[in-house]
Protein backbone atom coordinates (compact mmCIF):
# COMPACT_ATOMS: atom_id res chain seq x y z
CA UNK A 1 0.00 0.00 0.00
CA UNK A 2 2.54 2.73 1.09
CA UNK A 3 4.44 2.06 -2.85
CA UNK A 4 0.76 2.38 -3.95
CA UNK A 5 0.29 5.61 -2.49
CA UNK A 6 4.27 6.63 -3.28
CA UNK A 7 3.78 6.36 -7.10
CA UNK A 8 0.48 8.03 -7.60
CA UNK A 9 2.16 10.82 -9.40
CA UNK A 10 2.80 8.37 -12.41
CA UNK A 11 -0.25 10.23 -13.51
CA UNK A 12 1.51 13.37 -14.45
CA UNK A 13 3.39 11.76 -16.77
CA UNK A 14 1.23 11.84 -19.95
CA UNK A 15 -0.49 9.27 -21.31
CA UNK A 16 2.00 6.23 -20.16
CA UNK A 17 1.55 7.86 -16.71
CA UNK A 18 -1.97 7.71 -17.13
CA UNK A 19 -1.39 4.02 -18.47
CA UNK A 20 0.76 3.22 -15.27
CA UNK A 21 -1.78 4.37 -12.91
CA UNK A 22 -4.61 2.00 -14.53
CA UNK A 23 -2.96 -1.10 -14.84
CA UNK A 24 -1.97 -0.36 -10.93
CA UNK A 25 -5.46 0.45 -9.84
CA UNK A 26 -6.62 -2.80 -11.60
CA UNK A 27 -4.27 -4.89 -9.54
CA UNK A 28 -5.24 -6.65 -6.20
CA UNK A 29 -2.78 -5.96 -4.18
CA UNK A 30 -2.68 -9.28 -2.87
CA UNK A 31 -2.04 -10.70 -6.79
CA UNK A 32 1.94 -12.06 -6.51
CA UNK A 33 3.51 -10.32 -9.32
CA UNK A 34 6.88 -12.11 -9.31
CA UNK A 35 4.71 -14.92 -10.95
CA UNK A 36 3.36 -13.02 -13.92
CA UNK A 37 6.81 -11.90 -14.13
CA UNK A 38 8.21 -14.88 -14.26
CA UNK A 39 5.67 -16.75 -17.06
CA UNK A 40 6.10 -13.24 -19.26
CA UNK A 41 9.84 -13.58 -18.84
CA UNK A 42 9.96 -17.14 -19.70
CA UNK A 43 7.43 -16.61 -23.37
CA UNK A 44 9.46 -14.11 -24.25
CA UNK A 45 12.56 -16.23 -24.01
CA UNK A 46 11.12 -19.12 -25.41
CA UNK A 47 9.85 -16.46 -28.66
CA UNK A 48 12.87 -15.21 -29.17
CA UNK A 49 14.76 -18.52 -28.90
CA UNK A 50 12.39 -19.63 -31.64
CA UNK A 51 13.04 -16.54 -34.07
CA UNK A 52 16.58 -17.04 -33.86
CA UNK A 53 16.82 -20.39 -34.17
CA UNK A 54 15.76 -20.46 -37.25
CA UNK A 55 18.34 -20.10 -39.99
CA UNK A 56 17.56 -18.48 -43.36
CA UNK A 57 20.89 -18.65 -45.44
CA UNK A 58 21.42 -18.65 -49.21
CA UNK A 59 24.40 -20.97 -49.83
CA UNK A 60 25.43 -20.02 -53.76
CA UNK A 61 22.58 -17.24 -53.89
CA UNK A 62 19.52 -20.26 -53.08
CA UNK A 63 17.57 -19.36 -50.08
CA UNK A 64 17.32 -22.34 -47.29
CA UNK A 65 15.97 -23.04 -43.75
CA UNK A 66 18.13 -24.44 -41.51
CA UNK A 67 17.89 -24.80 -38.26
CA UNK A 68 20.92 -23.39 -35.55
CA UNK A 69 21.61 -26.46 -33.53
CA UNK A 70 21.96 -28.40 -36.42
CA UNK A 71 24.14 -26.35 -38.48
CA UNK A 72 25.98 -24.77 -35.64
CA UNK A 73 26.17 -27.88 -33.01
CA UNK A 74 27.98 -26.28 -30.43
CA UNK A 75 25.22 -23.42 -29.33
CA UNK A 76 23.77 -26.66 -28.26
CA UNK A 77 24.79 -25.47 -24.75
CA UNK A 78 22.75 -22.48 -25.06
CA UNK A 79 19.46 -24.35 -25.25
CA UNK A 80 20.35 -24.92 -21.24
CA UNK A 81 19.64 -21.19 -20.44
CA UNK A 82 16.95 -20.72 -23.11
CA UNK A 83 14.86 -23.96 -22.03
CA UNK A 84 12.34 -22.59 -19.54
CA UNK A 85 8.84 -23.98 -20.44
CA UNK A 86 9.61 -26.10 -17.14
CA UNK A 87 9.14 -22.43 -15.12
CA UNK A 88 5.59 -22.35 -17.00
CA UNK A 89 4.80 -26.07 -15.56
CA UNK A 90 6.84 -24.91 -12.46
CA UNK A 91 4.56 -21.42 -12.10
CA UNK A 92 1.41 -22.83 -12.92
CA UNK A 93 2.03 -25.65 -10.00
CA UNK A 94 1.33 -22.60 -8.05
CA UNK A 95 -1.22 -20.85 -9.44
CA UNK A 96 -2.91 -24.35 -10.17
CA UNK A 97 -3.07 -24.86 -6.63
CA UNK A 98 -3.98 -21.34 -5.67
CA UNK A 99 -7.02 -21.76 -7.80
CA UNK A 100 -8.22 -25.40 -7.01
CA UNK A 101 -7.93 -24.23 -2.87
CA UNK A 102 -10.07 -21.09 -3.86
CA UNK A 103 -12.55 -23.48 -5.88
CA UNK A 104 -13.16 -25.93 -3.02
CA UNK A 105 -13.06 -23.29 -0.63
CA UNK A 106 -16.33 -21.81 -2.70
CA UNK A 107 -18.36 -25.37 -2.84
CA UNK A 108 -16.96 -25.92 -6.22
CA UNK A 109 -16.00 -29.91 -7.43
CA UNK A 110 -13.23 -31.22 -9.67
CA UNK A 111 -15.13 -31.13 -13.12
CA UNK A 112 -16.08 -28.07 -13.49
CA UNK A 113 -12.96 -26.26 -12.40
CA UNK A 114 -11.03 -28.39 -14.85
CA UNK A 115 -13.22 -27.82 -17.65
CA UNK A 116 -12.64 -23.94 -17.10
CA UNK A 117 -9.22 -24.46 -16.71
CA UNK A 118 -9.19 -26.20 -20.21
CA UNK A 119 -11.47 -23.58 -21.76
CA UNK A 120 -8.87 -20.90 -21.38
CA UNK A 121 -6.19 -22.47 -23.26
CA UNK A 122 -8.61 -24.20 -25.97
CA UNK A 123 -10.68 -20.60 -27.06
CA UNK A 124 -7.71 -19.35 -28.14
CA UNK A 125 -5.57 -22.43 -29.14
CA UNK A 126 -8.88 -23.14 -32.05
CA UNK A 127 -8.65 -19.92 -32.89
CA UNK A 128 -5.15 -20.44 -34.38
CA UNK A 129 -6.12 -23.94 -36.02
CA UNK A 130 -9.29 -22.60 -37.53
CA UNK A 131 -6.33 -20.42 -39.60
CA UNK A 132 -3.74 -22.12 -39.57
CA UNK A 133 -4.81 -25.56 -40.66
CA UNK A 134 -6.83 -24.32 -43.43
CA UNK A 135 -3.43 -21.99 -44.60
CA UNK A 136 -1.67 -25.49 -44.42
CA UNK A 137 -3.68 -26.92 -46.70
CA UNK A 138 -4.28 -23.65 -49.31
CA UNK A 139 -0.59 -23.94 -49.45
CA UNK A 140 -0.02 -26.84 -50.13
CA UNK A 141 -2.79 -26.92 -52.88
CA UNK A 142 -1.39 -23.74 -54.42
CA UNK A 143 1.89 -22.74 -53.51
CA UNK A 144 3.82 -25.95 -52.24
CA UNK A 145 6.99 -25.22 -54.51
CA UNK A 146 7.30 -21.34 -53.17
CA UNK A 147 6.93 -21.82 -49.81
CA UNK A 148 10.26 -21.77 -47.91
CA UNK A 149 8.89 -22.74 -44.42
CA UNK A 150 5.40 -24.63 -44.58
CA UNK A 151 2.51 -23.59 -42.38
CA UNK A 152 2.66 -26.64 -40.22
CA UNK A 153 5.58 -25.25 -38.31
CA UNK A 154 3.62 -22.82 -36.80
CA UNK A 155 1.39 -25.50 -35.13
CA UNK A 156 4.98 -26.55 -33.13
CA UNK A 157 3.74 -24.73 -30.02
CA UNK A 158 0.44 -27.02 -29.79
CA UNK A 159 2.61 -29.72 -27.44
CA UNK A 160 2.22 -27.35 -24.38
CA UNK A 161 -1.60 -26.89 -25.15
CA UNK A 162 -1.47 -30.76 -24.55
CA UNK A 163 0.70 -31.12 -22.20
CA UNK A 164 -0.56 -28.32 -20.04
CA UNK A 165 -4.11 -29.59 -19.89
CA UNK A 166 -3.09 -32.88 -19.09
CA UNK A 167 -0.98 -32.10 -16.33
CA UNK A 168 -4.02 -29.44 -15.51
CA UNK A 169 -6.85 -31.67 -15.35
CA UNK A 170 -4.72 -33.94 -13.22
CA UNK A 171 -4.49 -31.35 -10.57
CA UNK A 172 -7.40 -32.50 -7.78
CA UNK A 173 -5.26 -35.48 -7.50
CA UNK A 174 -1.72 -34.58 -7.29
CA UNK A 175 -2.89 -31.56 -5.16
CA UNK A 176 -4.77 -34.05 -3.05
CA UNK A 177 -1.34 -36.17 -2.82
CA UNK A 178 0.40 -32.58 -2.02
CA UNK A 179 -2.27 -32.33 0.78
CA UNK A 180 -1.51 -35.64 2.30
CA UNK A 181 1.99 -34.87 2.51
CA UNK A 182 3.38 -37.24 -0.69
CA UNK A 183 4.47 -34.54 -3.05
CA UNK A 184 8.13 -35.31 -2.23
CA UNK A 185 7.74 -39.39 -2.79
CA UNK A 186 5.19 -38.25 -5.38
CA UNK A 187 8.23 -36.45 -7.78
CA UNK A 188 10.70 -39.05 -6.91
CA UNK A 189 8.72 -41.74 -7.83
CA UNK A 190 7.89 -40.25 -11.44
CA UNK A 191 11.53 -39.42 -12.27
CA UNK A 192 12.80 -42.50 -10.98
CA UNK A 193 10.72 -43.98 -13.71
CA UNK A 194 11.23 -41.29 -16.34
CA UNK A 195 14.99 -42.23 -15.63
CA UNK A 196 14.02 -46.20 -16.43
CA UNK A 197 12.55 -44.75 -19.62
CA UNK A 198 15.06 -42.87 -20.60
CA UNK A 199 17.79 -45.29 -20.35
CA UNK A 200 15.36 -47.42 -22.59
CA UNK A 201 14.90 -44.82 -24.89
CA UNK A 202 18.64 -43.83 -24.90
CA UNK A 203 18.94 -47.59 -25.86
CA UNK A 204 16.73 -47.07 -29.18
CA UNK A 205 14.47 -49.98 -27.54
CA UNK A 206 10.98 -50.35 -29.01
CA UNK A 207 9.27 -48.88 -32.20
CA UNK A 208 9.79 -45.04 -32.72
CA UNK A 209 7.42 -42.78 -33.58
CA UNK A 210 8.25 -39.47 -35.45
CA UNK A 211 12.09 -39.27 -34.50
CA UNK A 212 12.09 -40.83 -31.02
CA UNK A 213 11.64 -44.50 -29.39
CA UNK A 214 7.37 -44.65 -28.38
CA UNK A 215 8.74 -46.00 -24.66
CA UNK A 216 9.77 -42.19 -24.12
CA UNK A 217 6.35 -40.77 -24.48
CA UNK A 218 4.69 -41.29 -20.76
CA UNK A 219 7.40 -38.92 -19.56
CA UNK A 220 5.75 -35.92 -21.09
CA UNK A 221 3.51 -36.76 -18.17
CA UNK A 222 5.99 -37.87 -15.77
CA UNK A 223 8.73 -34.98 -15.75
CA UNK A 224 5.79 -32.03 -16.45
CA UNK A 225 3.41 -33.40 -13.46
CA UNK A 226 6.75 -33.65 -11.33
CA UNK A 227 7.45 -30.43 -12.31
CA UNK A 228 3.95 -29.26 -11.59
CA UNK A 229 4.24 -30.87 -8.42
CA UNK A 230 7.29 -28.80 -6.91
CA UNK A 231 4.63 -25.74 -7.62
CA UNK A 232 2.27 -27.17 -5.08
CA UNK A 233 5.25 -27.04 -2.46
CA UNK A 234 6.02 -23.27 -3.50
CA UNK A 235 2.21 -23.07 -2.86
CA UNK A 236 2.49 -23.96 0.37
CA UNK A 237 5.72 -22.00 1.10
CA UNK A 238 7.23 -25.69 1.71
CA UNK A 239 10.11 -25.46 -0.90
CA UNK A 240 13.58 -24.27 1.46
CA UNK A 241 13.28 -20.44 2.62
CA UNK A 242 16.65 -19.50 3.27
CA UNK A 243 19.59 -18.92 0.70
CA UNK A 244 21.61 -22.07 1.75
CA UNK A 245 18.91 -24.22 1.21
CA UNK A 246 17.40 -22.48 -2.15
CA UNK A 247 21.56 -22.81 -3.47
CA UNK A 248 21.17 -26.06 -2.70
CA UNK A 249 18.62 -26.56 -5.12
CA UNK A 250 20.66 -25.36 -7.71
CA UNK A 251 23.68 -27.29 -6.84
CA UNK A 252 21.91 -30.59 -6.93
CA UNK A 253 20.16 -29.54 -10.20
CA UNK A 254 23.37 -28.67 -11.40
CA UNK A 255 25.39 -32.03 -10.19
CA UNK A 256 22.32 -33.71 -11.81
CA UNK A 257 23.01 -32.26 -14.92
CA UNK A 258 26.64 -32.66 -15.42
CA UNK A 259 26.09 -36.68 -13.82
CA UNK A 260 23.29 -37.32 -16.50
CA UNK A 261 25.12 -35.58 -19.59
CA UNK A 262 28.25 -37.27 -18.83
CA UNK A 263 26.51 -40.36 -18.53
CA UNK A 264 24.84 -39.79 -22.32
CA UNK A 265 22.09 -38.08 -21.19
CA UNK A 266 21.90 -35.38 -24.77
CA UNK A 267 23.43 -31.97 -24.00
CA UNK A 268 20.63 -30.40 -25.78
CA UNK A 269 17.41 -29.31 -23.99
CA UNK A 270 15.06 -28.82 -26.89
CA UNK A 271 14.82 -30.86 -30.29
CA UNK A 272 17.39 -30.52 -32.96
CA UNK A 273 15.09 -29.66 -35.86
CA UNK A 274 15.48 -31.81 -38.97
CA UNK A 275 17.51 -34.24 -37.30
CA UNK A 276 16.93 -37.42 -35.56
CA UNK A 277 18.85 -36.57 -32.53
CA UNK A 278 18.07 -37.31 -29.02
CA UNK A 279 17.18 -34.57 -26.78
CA UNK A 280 15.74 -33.45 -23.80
CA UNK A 281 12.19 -31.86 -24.32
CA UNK A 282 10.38 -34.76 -26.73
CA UNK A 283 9.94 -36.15 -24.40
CA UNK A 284 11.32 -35.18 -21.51
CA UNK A 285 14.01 -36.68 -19.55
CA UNK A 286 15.49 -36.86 -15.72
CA UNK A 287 17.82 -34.21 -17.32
CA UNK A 288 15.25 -31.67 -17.72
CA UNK A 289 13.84 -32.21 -14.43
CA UNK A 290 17.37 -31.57 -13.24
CA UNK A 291 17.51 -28.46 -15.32
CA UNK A 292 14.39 -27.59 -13.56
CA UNK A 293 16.01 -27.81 -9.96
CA UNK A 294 18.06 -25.20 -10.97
CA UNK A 295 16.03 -22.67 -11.73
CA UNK A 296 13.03 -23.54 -8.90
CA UNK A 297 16.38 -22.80 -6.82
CA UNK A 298 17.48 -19.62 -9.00
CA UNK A 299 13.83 -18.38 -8.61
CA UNK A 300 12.91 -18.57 -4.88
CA UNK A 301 16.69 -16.92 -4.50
CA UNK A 302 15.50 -13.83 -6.51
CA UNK A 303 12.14 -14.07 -5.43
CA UNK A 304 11.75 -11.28 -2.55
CA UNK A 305 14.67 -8.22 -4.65
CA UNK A 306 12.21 -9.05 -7.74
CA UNK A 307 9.05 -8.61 -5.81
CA UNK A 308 11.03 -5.31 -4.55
CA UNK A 309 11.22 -4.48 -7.85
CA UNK A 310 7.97 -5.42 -9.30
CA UNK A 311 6.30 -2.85 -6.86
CA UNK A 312 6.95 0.03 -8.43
CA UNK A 313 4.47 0.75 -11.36
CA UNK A 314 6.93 1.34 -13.93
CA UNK A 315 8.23 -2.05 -14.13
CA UNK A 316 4.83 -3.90 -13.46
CA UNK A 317 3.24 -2.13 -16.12
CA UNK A 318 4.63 -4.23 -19.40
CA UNK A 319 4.76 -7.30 -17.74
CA UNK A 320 0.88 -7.19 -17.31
CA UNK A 321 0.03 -6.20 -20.35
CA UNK A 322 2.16 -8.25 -21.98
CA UNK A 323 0.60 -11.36 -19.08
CA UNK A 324 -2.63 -10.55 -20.20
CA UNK A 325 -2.30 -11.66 -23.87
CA UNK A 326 0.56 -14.41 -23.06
CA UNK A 327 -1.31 -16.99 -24.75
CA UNK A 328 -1.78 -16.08 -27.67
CA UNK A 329 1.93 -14.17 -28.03
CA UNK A 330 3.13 -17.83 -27.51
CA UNK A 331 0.71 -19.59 -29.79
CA UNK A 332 0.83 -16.85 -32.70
CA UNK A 333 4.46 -16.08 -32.73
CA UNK A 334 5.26 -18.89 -34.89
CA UNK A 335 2.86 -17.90 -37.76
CA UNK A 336 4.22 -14.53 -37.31
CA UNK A 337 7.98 -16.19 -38.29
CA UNK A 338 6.41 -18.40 -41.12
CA UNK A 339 4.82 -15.47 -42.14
CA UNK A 340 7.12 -12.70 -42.73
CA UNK A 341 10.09 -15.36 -43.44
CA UNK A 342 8.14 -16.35 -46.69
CA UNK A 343 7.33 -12.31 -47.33
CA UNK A 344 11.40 -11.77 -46.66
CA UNK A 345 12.46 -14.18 -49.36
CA UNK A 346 10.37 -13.45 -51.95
CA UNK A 347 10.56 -10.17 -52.02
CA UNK A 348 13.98 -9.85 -51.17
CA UNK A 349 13.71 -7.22 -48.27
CA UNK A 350 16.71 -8.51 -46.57
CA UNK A 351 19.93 -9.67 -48.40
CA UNK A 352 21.17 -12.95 -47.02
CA UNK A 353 24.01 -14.80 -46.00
CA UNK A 354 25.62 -18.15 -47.22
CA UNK A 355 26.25 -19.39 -43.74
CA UNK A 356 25.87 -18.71 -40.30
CA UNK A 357 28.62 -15.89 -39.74
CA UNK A 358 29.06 -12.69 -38.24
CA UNK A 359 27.09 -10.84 -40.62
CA UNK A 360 23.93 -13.49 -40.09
CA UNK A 361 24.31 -12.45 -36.71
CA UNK A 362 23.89 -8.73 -36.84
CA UNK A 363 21.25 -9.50 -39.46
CA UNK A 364 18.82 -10.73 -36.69
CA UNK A 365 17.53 -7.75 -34.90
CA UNK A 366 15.95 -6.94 -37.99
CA UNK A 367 14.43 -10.34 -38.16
CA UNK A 368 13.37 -9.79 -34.73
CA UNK A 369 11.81 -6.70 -35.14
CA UNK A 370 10.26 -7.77 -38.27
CA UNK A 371 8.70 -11.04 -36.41
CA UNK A 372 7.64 -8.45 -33.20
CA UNK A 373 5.85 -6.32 -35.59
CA UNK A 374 3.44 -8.63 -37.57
CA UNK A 375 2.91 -10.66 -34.15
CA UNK A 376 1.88 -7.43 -32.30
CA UNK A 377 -1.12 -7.25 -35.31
CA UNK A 378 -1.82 -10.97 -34.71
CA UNK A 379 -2.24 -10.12 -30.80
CA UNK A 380 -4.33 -7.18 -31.63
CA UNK A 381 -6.69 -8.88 -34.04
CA UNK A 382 -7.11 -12.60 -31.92
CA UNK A 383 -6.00 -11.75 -28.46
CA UNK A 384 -9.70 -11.15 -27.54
CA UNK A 385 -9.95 -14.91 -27.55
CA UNK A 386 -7.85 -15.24 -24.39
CA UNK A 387 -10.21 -12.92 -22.37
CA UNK A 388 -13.21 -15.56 -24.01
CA UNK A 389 -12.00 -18.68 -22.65
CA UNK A 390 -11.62 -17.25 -19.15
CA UNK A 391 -15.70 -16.63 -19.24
CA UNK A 392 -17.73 -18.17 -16.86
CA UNK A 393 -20.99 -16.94 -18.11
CA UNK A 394 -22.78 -20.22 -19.02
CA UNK A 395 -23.43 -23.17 -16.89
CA UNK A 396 -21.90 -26.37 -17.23
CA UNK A 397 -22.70 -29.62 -16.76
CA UNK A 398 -20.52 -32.18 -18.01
CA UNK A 399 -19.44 -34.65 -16.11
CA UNK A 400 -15.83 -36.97 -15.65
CA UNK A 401 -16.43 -39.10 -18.63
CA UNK A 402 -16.95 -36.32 -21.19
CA UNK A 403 -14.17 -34.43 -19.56
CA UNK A 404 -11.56 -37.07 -19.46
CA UNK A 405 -12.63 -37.90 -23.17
CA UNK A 406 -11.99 -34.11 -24.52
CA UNK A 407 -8.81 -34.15 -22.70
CA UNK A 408 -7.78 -37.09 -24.90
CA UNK A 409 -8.87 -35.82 -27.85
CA UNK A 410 -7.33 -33.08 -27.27
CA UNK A 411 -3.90 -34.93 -26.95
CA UNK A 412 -4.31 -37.26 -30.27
CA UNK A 413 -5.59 -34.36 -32.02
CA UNK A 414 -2.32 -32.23 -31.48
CA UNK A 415 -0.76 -35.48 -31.65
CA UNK A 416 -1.27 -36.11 -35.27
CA UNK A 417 -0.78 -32.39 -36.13
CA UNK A 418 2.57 -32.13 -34.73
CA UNK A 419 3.52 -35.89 -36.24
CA UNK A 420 3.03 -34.49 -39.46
CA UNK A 421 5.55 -31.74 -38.91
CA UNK A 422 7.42 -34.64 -38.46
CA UNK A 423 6.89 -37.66 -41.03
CA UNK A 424 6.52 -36.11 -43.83
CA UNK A 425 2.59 -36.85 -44.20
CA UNK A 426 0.44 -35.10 -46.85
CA UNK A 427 -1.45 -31.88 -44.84
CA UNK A 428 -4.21 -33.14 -46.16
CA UNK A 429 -3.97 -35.45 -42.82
CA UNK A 430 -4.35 -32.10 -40.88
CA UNK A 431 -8.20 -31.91 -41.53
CA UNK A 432 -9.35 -35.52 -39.50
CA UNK A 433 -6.44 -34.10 -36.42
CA UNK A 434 -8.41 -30.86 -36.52
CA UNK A 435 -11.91 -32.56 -36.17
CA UNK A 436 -10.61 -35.04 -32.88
CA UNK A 437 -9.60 -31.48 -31.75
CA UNK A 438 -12.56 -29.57 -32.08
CA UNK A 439 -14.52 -32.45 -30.63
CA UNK A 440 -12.13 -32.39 -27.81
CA UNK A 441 -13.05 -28.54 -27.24
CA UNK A 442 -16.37 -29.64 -27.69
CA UNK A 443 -16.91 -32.02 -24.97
CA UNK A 444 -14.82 -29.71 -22.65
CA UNK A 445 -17.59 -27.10 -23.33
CA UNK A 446 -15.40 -24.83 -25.24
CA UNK A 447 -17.97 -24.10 -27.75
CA UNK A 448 -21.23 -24.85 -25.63
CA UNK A 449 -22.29 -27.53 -22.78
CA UNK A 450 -23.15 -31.12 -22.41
CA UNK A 451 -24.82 -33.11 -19.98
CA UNK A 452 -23.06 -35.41 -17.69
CA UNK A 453 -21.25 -38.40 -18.72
């Protein structure tokens, strides 16, 4: 209250003043800002890590995409500062819990607070197929020889629509395990078996599907909900208070990291486009979870100079504007690069390199800012969708059995769209994907309600 009352000259200050002073009367004061902060911080990272990643060069004057890890192995190392979706799981652990306490506390049961859970992330996440999909396929039909990167990839961030809802909808019971005091067992249980899976997957054991072994894929539930799970003990201020015990944390993340790499564990913490490599993220390994100690323990050591920080108006201001429309910044900023990397080559706007050199380098501000621009129209035309899915207008009635059925067609839906990013399938494939999808959002009461099933 007192910085409150310190800063309410920010109004003098013209219209950003004027700005300022709104987005601070709109915030309860008893909202923690550190954890907008830290899900803003974390898109933005994983945005621009995705821009620059992706290499346009023209090797004897013929444009190409490339990717960076692939043609330039050793930023592979990079990818373990710029891997942070496990601060999204890590974040929304928290807030998960926050809101299934405040739900109970109100009368409120299981299936409806997961179907409005879902309903935020699905409004907006159809909004992008119902254009995207349909692009795909125009493309394809009419332009498939002058496209330099296809539509499809812009459907890469769909895995954490999945994965998040999963791990979402499985909240009343791992908070429920939280509440009876198992989260610790809980988290060691599921990486000692991600561990077993790895070292099966590691071994190429089984059939693969897309570029990895099939016996990877239940740790995209395993290492997220484990993640997920260490929120619920931030929750409930249970993860280590003081400094020696938060830098322990790290250490052990850290000691994790450099046992498991050494031991073949991949270095690199996201895929290696266009390659068949092992990594990391699809799926996810004990490595990531290790990764993930380390910054749980970098975050609760900046947590009380940030939320210093975030107090004063000035800096709070951008981060929740930019919170408010953080869906849809992450699920549109890929079309934004498809977009305007097509526009760049064919109409020559920017002249490019052979290879990946010092000049590439200094060429990518300007891709940047190109990227920024066209995605801040995207945001202004669809982000209305986020504020849709968080409506609660409507009653709803389904029921466990229609829930738990959207949720996993939900998952095959994105399944099969991101597969055929992946196997080379005919987009055509997109369209049946797109239906299990929309009948996912369908029976989560996304577009209207059901009875009980």
């Amino acid at each position: 209250m007192p910085d409150r009352v310190a800063n309410q000259d920010v109004t003098k200050g013209g219209w950003a003043g004027r700005l300022t002073a709104q987005v601070e009367a709109r915030t309860p004061p008893e909202r923690d800002r550190y954890l907008d902060f830290l899900r803003v911080a974390a898109i933005l990272m994983v945005v621009l890590g995705h821009w620059v990643v992706r290499v346009i060069v023209a090797p004897e004057g013929e444009p190409q995409a490339d990717y960076l890890l692939a043609v330039e192995p050793g930023w592979q190392w990079a990818s373990l500062i710029w891997q942070v979706m496990p601060v999204i799981f890590l974040v929304g652990g928290v807030l998960n819990a926050q809101s299934w306490h405040r739900a109970r506390a109100n009368g409120d049961t299981a299936v409806p607070w997961v179907r409005h859970r879902a309903r935020r992330l699905l409004r907006p996440t159809t909004a992008l197929l119902l254009v995207v999909v349909p692009v795909w396929l125009a493309a394809e039909l009419l332009a498939s020889d002058m496209l330099l990167i296809e539509p499809g990839v812009a459907l890469i961030p769909l895995w954490f629509v999945a994965a998040y809802l999963a791990v979402t909808s499985l909240t009343p019971a791992t908070l429920a395990l939280h509440v009876r005091g198992w989260s610790v067992p809980a988290i060691v249980a599921a990486v000692v078996a991600a561990g077993l899976l790895d070292a099966l997957r590691l071994a190429e054991w089984g059939p693969v599907v897309g570029t990895q072994p099939l016996v990877g894929l239940p740790n995209f539930l395993l290492i997220w909900v484990a993640i997920h799970q260490l929120g619920h003990l931030w929750a409930d201020d249970q993860l280590p208070a003081r400094g020696m015990g938060q830098a322990g944390l790290v250490l052990a993340g850290v000691v994790g990291l450099a046992v498991l790499i050494g031991a073949g564990w991949p270095l690199t913490m996201v895929p290696v486009e266009g390659t068949e490599l092992p990594n990391n993220a699809a799926p996810p390994t004990v490595a990531l979870f290790a990764l993930a100690l380390v910054q749980t323990g970098l975050i609760v050591l900046a947590r009380d100079p940030m939320r210093r920080v975030l107090a004063q108006p000035w800096f709070w201001t951008p981060v929740a504007l930019l919170g408010a429309r953080m869906l849809t910044l992450f699920l549109w900023h890929q079309v934004a690069m498809v977009v305007t990397t097509n526009l760049v080559v064919w109409l020559g706007w920017f002249p490019l390199t052979e290879t990946v050199d010092a000049r590439w380098w200094a060429q990518q501000p300007l891709w940047v800012l190109a990227f920024s621009v066209l995605l801040a129209g995207f945001v202004a035309v669809v982000g209305r969708f986020e504020d849709a899915g968080s409506s609660t207008s409507r009653p709803d009635s389904g029921g466990w059995g229609v829930t738990l059925s959207g949720v996993v067609l939900i998952a095959c839906g994105v399944s099969g769209l991101l597969w055929l990013g992946v196997a080379d399938m005919p987009p055509g494939l997109s369209l049946g994907f797109l239906v299990l999808f929309l009948a996912g959002s369908r029976f989560l009461g996304a577009f209207g309600q059901h009875s009980k099933g």
